[in-house]
C-alpha atoms as a PDB file:
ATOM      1  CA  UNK A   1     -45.887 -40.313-105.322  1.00  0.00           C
ATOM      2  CA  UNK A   2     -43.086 -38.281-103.552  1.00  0.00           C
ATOM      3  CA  UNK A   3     -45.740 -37.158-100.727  1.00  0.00           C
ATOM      4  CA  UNK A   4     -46.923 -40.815 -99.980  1.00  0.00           C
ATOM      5  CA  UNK A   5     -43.344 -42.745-100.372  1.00  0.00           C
ATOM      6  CA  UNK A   6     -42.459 -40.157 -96.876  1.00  0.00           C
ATOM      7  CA  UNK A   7     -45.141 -40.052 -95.069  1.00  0.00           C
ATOM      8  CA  UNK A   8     -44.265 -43.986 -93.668  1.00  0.00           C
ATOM      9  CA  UNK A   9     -40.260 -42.441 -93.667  1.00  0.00           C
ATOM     10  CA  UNK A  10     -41.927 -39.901 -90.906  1.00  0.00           C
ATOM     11  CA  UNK A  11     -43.832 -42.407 -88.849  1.00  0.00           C
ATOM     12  CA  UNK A  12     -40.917 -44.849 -89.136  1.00  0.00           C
ATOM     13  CA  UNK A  13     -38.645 -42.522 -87.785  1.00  0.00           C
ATOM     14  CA  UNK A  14     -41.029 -41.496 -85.160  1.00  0.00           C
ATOM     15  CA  UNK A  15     -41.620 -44.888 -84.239  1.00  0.00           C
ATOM     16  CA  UNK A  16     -37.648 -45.490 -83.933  1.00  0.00           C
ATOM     17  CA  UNK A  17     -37.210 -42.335 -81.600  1.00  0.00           C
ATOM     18  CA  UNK A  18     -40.115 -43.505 -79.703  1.00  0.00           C
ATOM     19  CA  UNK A  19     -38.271 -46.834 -79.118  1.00  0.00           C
ATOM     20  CA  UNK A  20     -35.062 -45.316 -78.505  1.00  0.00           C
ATOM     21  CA  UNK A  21     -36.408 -43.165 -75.867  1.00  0.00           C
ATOM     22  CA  UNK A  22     -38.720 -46.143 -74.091  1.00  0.00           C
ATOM     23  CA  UNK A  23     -35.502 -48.532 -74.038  1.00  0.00           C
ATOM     24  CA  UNK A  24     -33.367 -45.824 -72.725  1.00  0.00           C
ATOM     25  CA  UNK A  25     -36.460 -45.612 -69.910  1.00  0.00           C
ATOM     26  CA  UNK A  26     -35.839 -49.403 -69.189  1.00  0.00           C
ATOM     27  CA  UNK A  27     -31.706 -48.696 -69.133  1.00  0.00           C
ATOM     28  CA  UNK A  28     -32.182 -45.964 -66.499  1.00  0.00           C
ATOM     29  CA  UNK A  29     -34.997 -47.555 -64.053  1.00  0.00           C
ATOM     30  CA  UNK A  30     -32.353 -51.319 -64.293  1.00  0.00           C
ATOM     31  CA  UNK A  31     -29.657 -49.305 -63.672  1.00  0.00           C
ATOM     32  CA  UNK A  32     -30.882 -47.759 -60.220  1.00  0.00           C
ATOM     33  CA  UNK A  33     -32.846 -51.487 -59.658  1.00  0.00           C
ATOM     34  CA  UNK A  34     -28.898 -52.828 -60.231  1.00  0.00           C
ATOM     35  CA  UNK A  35     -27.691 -50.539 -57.748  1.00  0.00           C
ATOM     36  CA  UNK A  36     -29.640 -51.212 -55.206  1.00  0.00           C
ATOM     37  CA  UNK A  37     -29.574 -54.703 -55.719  1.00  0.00           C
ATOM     38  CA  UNK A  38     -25.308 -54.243 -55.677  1.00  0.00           C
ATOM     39  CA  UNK A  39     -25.722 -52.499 -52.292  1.00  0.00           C
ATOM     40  CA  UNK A  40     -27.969 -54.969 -50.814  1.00  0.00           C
ATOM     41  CA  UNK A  41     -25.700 -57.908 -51.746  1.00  0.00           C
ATOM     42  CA  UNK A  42     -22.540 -56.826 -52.176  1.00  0.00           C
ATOM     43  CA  UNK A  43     -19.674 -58.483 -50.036  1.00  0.00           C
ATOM     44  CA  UNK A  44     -19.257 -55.583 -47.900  1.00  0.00           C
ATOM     45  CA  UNK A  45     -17.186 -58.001 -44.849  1.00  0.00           C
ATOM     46  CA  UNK A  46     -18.650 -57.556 -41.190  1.00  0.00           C
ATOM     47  CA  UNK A  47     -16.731 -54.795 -39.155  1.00  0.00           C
ATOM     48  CA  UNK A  48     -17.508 -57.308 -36.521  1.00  0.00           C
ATOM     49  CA  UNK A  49     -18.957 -60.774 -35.761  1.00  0.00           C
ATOM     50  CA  UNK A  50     -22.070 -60.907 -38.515  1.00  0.00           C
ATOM     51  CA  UNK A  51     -23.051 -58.220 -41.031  1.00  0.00           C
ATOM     52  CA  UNK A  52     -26.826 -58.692 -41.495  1.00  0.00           C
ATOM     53  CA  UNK A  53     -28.424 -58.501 -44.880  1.00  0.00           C
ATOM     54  CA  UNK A  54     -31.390 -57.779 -44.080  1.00  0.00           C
ATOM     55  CA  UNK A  55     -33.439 -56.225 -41.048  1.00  0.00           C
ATOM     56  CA  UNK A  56     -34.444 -58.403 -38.415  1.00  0.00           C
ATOM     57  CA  UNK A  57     -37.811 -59.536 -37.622  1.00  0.00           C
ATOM     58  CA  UNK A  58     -38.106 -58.449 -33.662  1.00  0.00           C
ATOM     59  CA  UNK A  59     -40.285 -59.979 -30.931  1.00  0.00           C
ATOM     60  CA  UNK A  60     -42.014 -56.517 -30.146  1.00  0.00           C
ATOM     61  CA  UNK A  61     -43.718 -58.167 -26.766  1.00  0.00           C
ATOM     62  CA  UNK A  62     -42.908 -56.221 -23.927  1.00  0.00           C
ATOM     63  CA  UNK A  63     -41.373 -53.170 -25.708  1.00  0.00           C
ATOM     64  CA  UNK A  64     -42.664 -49.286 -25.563  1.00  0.00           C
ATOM     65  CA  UNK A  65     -43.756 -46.743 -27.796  1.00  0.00           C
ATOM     66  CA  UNK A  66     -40.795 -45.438 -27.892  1.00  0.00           C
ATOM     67  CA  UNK A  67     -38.755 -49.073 -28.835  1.00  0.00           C
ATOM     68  CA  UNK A  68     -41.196 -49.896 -31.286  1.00  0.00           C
ATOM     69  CA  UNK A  69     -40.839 -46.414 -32.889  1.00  0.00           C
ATOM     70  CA  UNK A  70     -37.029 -46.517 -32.835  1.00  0.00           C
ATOM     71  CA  UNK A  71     -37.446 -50.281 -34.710  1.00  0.00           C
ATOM     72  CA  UNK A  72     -40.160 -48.581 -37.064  1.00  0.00           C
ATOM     73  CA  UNK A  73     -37.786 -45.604 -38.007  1.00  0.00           C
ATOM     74  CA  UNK A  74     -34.381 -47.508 -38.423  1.00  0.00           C
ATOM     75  CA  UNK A  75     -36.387 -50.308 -40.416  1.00  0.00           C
ATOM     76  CA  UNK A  76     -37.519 -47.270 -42.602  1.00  0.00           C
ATOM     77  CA  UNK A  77     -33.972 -45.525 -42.620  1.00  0.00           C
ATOM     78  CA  UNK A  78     -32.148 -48.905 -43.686  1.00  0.00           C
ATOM     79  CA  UNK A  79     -34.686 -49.578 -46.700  1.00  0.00           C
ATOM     80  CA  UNK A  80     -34.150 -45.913 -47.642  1.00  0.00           C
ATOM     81  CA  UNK A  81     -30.529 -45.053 -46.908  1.00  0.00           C
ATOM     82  CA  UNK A  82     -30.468 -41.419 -47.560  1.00  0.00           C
ATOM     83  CA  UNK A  83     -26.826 -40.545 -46.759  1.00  0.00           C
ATOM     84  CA  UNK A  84     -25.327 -39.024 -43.953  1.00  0.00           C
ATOM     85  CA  UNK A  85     -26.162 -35.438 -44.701  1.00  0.00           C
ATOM     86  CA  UNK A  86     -29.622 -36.272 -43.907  1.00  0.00           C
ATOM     87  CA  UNK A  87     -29.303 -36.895 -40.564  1.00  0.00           C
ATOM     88  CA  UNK A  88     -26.685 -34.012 -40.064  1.00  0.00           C
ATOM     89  CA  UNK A  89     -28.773 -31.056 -40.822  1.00  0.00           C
ATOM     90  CA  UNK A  90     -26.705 -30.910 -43.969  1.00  0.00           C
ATOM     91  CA  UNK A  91     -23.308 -31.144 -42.597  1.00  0.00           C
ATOM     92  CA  UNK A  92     -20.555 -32.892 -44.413  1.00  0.00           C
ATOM     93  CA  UNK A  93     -18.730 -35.223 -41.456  1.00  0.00           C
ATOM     94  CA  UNK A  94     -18.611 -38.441 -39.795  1.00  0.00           C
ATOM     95  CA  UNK A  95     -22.167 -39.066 -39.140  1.00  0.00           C
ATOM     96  CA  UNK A  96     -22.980 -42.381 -37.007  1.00  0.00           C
ATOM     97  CA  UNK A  97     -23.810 -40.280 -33.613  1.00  0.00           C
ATOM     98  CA  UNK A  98     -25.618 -37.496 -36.160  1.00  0.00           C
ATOM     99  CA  UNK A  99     -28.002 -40.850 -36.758  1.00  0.00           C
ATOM    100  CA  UNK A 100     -27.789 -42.051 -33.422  1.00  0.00           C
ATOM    101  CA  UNK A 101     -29.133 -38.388 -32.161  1.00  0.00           C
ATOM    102  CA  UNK A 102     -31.772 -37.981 -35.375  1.00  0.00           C
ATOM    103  CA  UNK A 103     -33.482 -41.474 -34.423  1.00  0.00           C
ATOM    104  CA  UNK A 104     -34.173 -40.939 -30.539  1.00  0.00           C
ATOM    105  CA  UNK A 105     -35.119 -37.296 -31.824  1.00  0.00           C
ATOM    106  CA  UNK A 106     -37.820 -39.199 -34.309  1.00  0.00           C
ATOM    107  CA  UNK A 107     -38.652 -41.723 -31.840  1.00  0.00           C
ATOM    108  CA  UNK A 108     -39.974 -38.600 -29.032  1.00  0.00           C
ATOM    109  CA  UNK A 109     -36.688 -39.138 -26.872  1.00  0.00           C
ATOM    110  CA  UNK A 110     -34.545 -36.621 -27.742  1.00  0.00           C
ATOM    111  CA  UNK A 111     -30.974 -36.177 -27.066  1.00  0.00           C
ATOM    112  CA  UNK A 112     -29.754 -33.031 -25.456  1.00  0.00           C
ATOM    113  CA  UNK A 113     -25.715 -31.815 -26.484  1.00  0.00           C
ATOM    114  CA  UNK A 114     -24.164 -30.796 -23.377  1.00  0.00           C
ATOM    115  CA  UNK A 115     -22.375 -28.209 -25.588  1.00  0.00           C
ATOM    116  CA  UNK A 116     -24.651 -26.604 -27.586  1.00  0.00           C
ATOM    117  CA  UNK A 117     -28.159 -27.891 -26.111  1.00  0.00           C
ATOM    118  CA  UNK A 118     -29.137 -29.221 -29.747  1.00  0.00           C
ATOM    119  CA  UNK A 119     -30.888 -32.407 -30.090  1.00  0.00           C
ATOM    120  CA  UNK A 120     -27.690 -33.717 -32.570  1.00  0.00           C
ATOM    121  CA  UNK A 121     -24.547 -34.823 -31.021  1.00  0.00           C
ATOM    122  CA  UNK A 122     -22.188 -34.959 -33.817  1.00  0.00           C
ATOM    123  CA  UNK A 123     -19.888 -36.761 -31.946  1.00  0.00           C
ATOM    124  CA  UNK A 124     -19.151 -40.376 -29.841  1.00  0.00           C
ATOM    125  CA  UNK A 125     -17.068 -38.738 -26.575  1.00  0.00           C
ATOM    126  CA  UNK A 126     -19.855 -35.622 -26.598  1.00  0.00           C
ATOM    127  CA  UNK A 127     -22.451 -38.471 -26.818  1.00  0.00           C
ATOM    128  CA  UNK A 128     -20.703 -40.450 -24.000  1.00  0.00           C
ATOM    129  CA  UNK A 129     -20.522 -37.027 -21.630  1.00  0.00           C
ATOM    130  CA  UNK A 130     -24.204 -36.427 -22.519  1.00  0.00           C
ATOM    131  CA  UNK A 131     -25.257 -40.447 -21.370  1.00  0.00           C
ATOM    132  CA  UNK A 132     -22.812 -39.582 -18.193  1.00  0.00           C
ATOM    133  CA  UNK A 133     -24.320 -36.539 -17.460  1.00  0.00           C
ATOM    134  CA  UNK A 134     -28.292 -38.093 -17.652  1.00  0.00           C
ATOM    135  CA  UNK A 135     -26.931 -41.250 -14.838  1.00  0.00           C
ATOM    136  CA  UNK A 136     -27.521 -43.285 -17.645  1.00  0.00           C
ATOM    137  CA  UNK A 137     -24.092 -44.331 -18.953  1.00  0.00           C
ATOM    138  CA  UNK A 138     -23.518 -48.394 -18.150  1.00  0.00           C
ATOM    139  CA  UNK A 139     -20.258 -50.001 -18.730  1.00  0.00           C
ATOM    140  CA  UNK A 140     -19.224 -52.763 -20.337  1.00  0.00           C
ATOM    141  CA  UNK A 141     -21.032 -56.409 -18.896  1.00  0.00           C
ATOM    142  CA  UNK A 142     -24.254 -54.305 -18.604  1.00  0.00           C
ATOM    143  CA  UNK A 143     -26.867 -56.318 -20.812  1.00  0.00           C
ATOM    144  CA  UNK A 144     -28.589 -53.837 -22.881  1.00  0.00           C
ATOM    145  CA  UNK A 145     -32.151 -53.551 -24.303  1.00  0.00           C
ATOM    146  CA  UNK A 146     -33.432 -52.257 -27.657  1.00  0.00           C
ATOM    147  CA  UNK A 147     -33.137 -48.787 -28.170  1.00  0.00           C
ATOM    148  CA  UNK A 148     -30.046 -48.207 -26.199  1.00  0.00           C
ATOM    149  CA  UNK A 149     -26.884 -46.750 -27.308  1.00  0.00           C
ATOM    150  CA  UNK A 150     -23.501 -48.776 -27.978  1.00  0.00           C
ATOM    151  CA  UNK A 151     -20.181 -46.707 -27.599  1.00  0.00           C
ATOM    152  CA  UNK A 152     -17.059 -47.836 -29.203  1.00  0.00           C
ATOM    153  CA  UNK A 153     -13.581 -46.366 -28.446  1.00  0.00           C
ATOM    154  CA  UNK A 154     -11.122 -45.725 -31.013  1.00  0.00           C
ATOM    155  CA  UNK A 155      -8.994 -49.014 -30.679  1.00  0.00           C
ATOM    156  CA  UNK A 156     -12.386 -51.169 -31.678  1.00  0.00           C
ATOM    157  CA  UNK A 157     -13.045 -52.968 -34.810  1.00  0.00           C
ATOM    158  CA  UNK A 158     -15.465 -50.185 -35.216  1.00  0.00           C
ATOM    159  CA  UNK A 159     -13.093 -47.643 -34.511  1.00  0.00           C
ATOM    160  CA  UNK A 160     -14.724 -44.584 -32.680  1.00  0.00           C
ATOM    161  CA  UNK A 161     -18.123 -45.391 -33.410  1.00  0.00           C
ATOM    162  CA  UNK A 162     -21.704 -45.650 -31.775  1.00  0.00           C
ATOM    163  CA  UNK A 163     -24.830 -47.574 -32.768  1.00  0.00           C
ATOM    164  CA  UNK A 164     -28.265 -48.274 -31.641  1.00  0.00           C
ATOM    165  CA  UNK A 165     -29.451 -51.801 -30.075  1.00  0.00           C
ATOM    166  CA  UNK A 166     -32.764 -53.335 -32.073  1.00  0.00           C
ATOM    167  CA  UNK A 167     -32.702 -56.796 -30.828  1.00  0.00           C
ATOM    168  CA  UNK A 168     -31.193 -58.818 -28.275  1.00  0.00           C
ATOM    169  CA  UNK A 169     -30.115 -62.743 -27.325  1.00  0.00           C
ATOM    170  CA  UNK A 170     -28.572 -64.289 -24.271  1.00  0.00           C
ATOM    171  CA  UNK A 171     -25.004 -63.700 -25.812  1.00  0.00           C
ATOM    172  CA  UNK A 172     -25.678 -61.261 -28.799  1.00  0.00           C
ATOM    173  CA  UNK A 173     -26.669 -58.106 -29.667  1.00  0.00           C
ATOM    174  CA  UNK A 174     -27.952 -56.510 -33.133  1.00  0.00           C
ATOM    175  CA  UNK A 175     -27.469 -53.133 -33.454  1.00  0.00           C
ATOM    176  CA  UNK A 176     -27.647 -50.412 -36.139  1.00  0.00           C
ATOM    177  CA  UNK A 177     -25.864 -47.944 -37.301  1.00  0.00           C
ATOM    178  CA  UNK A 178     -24.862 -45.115 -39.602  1.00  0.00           C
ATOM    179  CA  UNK A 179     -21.571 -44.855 -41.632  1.00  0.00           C
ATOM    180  CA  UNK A 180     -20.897 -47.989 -41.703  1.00  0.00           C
ATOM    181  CA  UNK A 181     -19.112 -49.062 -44.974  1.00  0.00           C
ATOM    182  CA  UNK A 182     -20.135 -45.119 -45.911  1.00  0.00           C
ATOM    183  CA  UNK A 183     -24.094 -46.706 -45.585  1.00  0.00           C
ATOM    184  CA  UNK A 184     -26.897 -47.753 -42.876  1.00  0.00           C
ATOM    185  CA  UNK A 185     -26.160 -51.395 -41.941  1.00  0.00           C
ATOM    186  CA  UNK A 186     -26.468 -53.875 -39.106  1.00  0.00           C
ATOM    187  CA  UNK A 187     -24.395 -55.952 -37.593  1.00  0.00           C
ATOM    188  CA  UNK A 188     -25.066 -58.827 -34.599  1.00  0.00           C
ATOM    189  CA  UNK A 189     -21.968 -59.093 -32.581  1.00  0.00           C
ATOM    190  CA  UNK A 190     -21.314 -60.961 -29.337  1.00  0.00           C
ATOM    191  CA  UNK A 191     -20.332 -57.755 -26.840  1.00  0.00           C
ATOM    192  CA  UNK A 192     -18.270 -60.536 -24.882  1.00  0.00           C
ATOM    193  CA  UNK A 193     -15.842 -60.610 -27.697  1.00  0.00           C
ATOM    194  CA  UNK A 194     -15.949 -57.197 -29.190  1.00  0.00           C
ATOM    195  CA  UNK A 195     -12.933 -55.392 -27.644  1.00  0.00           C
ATOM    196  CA  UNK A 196     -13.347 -51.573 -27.181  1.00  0.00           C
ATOM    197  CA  UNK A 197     -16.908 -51.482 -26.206  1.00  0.00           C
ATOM    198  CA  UNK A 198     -17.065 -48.031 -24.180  1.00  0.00           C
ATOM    199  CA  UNK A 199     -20.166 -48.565 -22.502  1.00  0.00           C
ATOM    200  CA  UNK A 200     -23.712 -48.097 -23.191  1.00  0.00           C
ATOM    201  CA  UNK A 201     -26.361 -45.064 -23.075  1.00  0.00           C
ATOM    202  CA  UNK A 202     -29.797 -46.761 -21.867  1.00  0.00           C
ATOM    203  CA  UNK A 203     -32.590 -45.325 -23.774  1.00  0.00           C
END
């Protein structure tokens, strides 16, 4: 009698830890689901003119390799959002150029750092010298195309800063860009009424 009152005591309790353990499964896997649903639709406010939620859907006619690969990559890099380290070689620091320099690297146009001859530029003025350098710097009221480079002095809503271009409108620009709000995000602005604007790097 003893033997067969625990042998359902056993199984009960193994059924228990088994249930414990699955719901615990189904805790974990909602709670990295609620994060990234947090991240996608969290109020983060637009550094300037519209913070995109999403990434855009592009007209690709007309473009290059080398545009369509830099809208394939930062399409991939904004669903992923690795962190800055991964486009820094590892390097704990303001990163936005770092994923400016690691995208035209993936795309097969490489930047070269005037300093160092790397293929990262760690940072917006060495960026701006390296665009200089290469006769392909524009200033401000130049209309840019997708896959060049937006510079941003220190005084702009984005503070010292520098994105990439992946669409384009008669008034507006999309661009994206790394550390922004700590993350990978997208904003469309109007450059007309974005003080600071540097200039532009033409891919």
């Amino acid at each position: 009698m003893t033997v067969l009152s625990e042998r359902p005591t056993r199984q009960h309790r193994g059924l228990r830890r088994l249930a414990l353990v699955a719901v615990l499964a189904v805790l974990a896997v909602g709670g990295v689901v609620g994060v990234r649903w947090w991240q996608e639709h969290s109020s983060y406010p637009a550094v300037a003119g519209e913070r995109l939620r999403s990434f855009p859907a592009v007209d690709r006619t007309g473009l290059d390799a080398i545009q369509s690969s830099i809208l394939d990559i930062t399409a991939r890099e904004y669903a992923r959002q690795p962190g800055g380290t991964a486009y820094s070689e590892g390097v704990e620091e303001p990163w936005c150029a770092d994923f400016v320099s690691w995208v035209m690297r993936e795309s097969g146009r490489p930047l070269d750092n005037p300093n160092s001859g790397s293929w990262r530029i760690p940072g917006v003025s060495t960026l701006e010298a390296y665009y200089r350098q290469q006769n392909r710097f524009e200033v401000p009221g130049y209309r840019p195309h997708i896959g060049d480079v937006v510079m941003y002095a220190g005084g702009s809503a984005f503070s010292q800063h520098t994105n990439i271009v992946i669409d384009t409108a008669a008034d507006s620009i999309t661009t994206i860009g790394g550390n922004e709000f700590g993350r990978i995000s997208i904003h469309r602005i109007e450059p007309a009424k974005v003080s600071g604007i540097v200039g532009y790097g033409r891919l």
